[in-house]
C-alpha atoms as a PDB file:
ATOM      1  CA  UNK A   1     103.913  74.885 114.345  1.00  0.00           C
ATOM      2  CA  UNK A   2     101.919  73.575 111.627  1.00  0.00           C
ATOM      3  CA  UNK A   3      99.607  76.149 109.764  1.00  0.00           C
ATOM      4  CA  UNK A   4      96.817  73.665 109.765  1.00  0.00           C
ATOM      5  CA  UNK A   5      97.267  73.497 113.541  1.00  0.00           C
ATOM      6  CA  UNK A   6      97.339  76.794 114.265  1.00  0.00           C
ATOM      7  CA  UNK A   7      94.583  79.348 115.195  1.00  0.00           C
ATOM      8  CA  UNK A   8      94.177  83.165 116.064  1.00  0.00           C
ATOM      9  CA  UNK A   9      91.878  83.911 118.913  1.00  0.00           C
ATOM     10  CA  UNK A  10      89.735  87.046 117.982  1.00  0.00           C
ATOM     11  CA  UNK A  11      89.747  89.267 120.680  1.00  0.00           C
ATOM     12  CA  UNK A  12      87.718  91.976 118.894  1.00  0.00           C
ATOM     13  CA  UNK A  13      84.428  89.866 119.378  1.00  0.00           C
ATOM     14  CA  UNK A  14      84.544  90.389 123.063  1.00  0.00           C
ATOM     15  CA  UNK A  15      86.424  93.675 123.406  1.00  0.00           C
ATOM     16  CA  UNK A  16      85.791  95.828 120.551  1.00  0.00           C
ATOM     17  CA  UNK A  17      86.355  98.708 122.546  1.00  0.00           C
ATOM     18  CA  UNK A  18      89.948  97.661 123.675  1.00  0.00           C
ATOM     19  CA  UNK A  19      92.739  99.400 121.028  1.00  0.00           C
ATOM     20  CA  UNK A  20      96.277  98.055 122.655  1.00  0.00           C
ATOM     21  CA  UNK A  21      97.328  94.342 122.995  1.00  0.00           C
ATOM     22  CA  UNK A  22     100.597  91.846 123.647  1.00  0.00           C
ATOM     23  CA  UNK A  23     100.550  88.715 121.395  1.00  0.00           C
ATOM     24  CA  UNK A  24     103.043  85.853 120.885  1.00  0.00           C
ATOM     25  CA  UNK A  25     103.799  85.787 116.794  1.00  0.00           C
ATOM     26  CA  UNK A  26     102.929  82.435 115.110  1.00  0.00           C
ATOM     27  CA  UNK A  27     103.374  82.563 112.148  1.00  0.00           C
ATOM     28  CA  UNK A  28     105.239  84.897 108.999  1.00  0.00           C
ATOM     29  CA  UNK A  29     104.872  84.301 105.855  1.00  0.00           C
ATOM     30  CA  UNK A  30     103.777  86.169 102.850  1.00  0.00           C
ATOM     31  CA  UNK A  31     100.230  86.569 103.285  1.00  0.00           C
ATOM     32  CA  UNK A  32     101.559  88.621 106.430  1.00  0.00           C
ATOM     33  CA  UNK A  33     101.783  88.119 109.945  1.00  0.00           C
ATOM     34  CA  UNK A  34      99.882  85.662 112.517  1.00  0.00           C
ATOM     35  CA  UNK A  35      99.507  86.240 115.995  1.00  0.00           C
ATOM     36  CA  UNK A  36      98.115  83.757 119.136  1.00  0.00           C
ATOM     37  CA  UNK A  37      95.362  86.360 119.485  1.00  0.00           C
ATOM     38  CA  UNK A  38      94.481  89.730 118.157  1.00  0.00           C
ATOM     39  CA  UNK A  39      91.852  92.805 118.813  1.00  0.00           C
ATOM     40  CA  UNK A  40      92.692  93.570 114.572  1.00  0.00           C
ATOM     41  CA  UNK A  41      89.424  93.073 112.775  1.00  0.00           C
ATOM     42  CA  UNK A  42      89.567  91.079 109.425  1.00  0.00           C
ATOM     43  CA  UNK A  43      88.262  92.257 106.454  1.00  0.00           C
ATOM     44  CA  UNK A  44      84.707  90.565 105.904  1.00  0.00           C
ATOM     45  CA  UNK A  45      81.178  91.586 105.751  1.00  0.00           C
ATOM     46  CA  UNK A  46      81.532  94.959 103.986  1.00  0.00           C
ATOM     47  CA  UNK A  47      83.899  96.319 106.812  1.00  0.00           C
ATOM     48  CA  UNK A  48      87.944  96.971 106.011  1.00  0.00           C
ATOM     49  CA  UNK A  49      90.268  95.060 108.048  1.00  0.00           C
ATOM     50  CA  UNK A  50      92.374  97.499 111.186  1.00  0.00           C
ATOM     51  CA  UNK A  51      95.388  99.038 110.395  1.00  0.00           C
ATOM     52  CA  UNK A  52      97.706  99.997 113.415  1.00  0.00           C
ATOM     53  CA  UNK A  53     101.275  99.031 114.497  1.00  0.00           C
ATOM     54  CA  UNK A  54     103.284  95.926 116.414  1.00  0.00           C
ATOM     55  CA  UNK A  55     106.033  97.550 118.487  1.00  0.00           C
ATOM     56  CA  UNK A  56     108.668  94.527 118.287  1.00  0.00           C
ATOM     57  CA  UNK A  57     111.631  93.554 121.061  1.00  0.00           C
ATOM     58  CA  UNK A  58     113.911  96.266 119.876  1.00  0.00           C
ATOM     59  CA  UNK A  59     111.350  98.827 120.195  1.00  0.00           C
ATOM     60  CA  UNK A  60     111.215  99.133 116.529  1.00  0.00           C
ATOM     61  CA  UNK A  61     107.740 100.044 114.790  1.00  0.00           C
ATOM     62  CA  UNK A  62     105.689  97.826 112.269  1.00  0.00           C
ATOM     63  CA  UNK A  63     102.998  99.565 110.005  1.00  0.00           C
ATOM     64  CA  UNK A  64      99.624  97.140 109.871  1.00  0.00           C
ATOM     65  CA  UNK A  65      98.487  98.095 106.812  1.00  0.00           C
ATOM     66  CA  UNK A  66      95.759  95.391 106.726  1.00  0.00           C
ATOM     67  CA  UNK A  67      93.488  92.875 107.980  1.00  0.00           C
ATOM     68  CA  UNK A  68      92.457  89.501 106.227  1.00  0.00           C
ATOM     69  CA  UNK A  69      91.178  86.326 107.146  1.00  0.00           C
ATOM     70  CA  UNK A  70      93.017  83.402 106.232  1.00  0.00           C
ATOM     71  CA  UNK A  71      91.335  82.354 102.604  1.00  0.00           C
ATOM     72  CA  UNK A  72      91.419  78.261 103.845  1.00  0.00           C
ATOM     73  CA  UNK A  73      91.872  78.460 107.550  1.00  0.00           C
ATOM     74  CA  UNK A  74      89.705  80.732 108.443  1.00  0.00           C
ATOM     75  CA  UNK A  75      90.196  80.340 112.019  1.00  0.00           C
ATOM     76  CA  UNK A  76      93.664  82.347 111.329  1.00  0.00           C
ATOM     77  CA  UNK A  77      94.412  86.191 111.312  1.00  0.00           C
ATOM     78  CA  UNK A  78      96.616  87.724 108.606  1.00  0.00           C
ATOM     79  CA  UNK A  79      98.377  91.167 109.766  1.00  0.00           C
ATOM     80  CA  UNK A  80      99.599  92.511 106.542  1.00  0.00           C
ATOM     81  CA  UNK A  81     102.754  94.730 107.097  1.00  0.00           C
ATOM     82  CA  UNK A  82     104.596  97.243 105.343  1.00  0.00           C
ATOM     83  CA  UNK A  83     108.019  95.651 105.847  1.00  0.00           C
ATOM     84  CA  UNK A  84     108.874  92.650 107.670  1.00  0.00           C
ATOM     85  CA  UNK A  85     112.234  92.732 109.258  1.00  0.00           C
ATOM     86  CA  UNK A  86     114.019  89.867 109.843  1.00  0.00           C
ATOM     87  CA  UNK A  87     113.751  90.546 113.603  1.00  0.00           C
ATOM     88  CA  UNK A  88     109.948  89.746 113.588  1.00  0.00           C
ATOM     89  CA  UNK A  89     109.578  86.078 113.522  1.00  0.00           C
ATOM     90  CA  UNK A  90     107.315  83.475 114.802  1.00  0.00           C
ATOM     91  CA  UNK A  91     108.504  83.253 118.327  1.00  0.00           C
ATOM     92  CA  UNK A  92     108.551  86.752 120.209  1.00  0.00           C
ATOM     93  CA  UNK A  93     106.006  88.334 121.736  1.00  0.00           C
ATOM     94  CA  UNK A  94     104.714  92.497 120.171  1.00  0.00           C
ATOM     95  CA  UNK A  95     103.338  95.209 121.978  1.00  0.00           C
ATOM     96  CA  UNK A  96     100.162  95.878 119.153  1.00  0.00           C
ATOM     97  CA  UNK A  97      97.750  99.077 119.100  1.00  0.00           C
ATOM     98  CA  UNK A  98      95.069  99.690 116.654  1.00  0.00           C
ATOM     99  CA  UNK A  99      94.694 103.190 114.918  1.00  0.00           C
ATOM    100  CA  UNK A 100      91.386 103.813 116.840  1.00  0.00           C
ATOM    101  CA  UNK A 101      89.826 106.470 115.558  1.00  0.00           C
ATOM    102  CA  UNK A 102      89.611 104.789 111.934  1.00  0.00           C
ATOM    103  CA  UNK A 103      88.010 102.072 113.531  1.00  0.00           C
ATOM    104  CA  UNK A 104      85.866 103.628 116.130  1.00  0.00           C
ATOM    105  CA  UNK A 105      84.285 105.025 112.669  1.00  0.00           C
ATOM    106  CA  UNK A 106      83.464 101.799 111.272  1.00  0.00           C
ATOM    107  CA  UNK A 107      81.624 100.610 114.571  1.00  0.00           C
ATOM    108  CA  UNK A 108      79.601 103.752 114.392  1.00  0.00           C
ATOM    109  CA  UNK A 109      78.588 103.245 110.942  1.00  0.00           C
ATOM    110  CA  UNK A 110      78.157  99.303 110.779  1.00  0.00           C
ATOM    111  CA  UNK A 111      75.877  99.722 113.731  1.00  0.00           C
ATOM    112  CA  UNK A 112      73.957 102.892 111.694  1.00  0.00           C
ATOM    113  CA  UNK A 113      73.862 100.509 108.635  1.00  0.00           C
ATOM    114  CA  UNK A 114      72.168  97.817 111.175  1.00  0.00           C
ATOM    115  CA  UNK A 115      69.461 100.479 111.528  1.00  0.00           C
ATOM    116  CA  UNK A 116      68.687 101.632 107.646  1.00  0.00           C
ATOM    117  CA  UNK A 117      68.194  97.971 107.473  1.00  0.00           C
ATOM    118  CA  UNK A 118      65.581  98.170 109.813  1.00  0.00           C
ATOM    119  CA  UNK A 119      63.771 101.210 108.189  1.00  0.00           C
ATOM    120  CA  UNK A 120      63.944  99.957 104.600  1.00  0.00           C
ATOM    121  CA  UNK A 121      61.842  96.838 104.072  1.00  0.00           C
ATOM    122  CA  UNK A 122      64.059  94.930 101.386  1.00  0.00           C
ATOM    123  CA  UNK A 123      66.453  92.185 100.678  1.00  0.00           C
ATOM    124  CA  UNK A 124      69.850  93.297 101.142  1.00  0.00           C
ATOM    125  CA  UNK A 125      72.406  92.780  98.219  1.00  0.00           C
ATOM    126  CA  UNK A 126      76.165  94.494  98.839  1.00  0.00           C
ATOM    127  CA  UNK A 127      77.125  96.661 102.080  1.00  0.00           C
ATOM    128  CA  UNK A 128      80.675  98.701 102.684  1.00  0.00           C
ATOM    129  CA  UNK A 129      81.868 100.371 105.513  1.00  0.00           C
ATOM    130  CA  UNK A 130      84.728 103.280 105.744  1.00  0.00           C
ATOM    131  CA  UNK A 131      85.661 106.043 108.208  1.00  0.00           C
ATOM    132  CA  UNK A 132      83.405 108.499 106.975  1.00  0.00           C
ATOM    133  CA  UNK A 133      80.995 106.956 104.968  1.00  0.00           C
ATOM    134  CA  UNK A 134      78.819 103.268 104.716  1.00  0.00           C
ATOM    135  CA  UNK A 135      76.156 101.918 101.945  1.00  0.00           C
ATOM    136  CA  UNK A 136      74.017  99.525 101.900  1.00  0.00           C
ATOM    137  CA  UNK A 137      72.314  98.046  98.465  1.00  0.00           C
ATOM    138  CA  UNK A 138      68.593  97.099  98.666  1.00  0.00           C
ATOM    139  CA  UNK A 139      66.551  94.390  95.842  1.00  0.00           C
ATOM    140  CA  UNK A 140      64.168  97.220  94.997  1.00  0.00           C
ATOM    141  CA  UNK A 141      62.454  97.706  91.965  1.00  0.00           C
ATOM    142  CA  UNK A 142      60.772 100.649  92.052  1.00  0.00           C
ATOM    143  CA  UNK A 143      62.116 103.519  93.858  1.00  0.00           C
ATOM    144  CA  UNK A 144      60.508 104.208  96.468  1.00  0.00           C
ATOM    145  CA  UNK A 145      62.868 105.658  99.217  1.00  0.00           C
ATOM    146  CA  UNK A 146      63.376 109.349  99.888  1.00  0.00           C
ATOM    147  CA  UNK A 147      66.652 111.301 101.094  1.00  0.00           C
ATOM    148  CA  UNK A 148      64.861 113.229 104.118  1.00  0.00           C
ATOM    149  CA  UNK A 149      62.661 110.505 105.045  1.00  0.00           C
ATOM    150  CA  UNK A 150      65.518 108.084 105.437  1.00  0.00           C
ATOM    151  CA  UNK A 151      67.452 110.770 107.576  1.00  0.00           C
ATOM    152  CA  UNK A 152      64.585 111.923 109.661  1.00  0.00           C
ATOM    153  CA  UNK A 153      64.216 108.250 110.449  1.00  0.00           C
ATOM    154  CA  UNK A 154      67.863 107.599 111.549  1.00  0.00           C
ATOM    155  CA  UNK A 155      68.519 109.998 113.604  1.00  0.00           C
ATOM    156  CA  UNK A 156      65.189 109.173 115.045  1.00  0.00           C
ATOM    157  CA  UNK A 157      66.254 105.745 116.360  1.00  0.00           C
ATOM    158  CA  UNK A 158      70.063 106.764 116.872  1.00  0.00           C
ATOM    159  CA  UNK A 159      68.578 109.639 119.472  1.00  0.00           C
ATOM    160  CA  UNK A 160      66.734 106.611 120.858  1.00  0.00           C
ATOM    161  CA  UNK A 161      69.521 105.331 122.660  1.00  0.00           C
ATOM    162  CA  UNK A 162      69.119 101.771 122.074  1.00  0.00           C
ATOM    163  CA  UNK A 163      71.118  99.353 123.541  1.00  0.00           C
ATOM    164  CA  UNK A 164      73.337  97.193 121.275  1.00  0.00           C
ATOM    165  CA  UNK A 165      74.249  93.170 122.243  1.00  0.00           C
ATOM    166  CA  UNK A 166      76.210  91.034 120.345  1.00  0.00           C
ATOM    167  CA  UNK A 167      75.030  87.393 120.953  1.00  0.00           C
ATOM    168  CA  UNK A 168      76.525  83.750 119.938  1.00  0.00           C
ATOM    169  CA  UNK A 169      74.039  81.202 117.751  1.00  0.00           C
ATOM    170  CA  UNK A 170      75.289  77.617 117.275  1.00  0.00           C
ATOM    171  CA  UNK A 171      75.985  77.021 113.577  1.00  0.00           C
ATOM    172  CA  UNK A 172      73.301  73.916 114.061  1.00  0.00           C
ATOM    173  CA  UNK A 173      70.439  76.911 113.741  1.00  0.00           C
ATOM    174  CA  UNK A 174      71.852  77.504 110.817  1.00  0.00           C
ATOM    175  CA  UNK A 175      68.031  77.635 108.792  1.00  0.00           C
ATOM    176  CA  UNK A 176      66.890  80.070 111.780  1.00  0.00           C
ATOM    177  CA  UNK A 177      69.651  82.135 111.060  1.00  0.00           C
ATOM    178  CA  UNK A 178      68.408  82.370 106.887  1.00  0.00           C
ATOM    179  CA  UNK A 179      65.153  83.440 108.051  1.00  0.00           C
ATOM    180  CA  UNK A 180      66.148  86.794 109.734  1.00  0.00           C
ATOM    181  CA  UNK A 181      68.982  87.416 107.686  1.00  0.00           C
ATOM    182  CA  UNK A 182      68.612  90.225 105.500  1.00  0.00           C
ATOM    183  CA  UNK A 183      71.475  90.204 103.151  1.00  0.00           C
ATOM    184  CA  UNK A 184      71.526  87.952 100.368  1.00  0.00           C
ATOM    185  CA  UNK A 185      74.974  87.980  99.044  1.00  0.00           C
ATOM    186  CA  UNK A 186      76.866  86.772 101.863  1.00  0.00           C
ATOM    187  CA  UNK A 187      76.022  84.457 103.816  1.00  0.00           C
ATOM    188  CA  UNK A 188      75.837  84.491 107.563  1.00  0.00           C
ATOM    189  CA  UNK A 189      79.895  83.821 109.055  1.00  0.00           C
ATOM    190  CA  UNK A 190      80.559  80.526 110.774  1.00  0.00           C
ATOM    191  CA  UNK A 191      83.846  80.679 113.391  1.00  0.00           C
ATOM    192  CA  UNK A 192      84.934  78.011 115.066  1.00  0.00           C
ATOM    193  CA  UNK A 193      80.985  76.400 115.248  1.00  0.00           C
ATOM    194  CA  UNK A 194      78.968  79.262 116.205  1.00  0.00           C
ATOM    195  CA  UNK A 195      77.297  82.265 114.324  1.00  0.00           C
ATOM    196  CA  UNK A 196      77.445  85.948 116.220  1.00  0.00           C
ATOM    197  CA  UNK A 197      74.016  88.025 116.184  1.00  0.00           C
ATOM    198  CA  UNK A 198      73.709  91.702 116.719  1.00  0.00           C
ATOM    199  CA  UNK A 199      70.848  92.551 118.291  1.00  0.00           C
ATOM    200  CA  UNK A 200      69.034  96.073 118.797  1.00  0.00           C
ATOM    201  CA  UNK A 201      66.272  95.334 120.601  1.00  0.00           C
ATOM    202  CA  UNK A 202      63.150  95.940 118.984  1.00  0.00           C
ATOM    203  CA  UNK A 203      64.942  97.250 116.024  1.00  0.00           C
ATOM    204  CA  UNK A 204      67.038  94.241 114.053  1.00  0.00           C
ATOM    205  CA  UNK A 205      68.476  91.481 114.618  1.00  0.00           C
ATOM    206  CA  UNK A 206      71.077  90.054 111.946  1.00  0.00           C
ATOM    207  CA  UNK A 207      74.032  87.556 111.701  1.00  0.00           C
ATOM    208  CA  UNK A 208      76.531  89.708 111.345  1.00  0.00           C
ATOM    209  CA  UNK A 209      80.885  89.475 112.070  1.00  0.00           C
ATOM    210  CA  UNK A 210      81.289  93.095 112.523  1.00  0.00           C
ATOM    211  CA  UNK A 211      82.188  95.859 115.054  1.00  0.00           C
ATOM    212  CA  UNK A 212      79.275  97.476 116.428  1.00  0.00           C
ATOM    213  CA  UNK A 213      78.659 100.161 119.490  1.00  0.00           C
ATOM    214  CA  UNK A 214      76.983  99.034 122.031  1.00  0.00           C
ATOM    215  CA  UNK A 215      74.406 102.111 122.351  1.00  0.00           C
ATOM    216  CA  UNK A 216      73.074 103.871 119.015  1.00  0.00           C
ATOM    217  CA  UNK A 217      73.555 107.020 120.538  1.00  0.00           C
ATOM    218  CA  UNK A 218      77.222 106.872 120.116  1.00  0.00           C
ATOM    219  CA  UNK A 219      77.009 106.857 116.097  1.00  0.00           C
ATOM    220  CA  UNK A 220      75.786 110.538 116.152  1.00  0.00           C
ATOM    221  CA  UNK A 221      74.066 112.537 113.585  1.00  0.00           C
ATOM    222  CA  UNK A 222      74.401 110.723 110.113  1.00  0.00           C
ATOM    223  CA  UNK A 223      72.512 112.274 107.162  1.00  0.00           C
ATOM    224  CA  UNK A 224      71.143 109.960 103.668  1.00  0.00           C
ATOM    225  CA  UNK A 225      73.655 111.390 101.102  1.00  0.00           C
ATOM    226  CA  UNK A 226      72.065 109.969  98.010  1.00  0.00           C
ATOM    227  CA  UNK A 227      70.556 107.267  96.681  1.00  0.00           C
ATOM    228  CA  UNK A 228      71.604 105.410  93.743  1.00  0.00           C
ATOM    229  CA  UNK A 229      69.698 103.121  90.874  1.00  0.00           C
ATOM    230  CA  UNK A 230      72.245 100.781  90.250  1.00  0.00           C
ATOM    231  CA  UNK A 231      70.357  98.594  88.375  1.00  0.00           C
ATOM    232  CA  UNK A 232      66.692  97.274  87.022  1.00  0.00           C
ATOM    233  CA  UNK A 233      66.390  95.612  90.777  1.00  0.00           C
ATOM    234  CA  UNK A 234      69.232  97.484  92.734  1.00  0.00           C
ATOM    235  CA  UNK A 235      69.119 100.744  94.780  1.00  0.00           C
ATOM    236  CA  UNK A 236      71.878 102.192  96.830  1.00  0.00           C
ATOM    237  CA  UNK A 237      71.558 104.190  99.498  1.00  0.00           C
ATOM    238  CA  UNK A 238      74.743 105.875 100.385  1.00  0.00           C
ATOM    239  CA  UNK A 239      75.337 107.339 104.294  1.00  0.00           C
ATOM    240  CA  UNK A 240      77.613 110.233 105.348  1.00  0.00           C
ATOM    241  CA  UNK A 241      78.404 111.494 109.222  1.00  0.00           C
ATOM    242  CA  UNK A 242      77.460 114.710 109.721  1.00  0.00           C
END
């Protein structure tokens, strides 16, 4: 199979709440390995790509180190692996399993980071995501945001319960897309002709390729851990869970 022809169906999009899969390999090479479809997140968007295993024929074990997007193709899914045995090969079909709980984090705290957004009335410029922590940077020149507030608010709207719905925008509405997106830097992901939303009703609303909850009560307590002047125009505010 030709690279150029060749395409990994994200499975994550529809069931991000799924952690165990069987996938045909397509492709090995040494950007990592390819598979027909895959619940493995990418890195993109401030969020680190999954880490997990493949289980192969023998019943041998694969580390997934990593997640990446193909820099070209971007309709294909790199699994970067610790060693590739000459037993995994474009071909066979792997039992796959993400390591959950790492990622279960990082839907918890992209959807959190969806809700600072919400509270904080600026032009986003940089975002990352880990397991225990996330961080958003705002265009804000004077500093004008405050620890407790930001905290008190939070856990406000995570106690809410809101519900959280991931829709699909054609890439034609693209300029409708600019006007409600909030961060700057990148812009809004286009896969295979469409653009996903996250929506919390009332709340936000943002292009956005993440994993999210799909209630904001899951996320827990969170608390504002500090907040950072980063430059003349640039404030970070840095979230822990509690």
């Amino acid at each position: 199979m030709s690279v150029h022809t060749m395409e990994t169906l994200a499975l994550f999009d529809s069931a991000p709440y799924q952690n165990a899969f069987s996938a045909r390999v397509i492709a090995v090479s040494e950007q990592g390995v390819a598979l027909e479809h895959t619940l493995f997140y990418p890195t993109g968007g401030g969020q680190p790509g999954d880490t997990g295993y493949f289980t192969l024929p023998d019943g041998s074990r694969v580390s997934v180190t990593g997640t990446v997007r193909d820099p070209v193709l971007r309709s294909i899914i790199w699994h970067q692996v610790e060693h590739c045995p000459e037993s995994l090969r474009a071909g066979i079909q792997v039992d796959a399993g993400l390591d959950w709980e790492r990622r279960y984090q990082h839907m918890k705290m992209h959807t959190c980071l969806h809700l600072l957004c919400s509270i904080i009335d600026a032009p986003v410029t940089g975002c990352s995501i880990s397991a225990d922590k996330g961080r958003l940077d705002f265009d804000l020149p004077e500093m004008t945001l405050d620890k407790e507030s930001i905290t008190r608010d939070l856990n406000a709207l995570i106690e809410q319960a809101h519900e959280v719905k991931s829709l699909s925008m054609p890439a034609s509405e693209y300029s409708t897309l600019l006007q409600i997106t909030r961060t700057q830097a990148v812009a809004p992901p286009v896969i295979q002709g469409a653009v996903r939303v996250i929506e919390i009703a009332g709340i936000d609303i943002q292009p956005c390729g993440g994993t999210h909850v799909v209630n904001t009560e899951e996320i827990g307590r969170v608390f504002c851990e500090k907040i950072e002047k980063k430059s003349k125009h640039n404030r970070r505010v840095i979230l822990r869970f509690e």
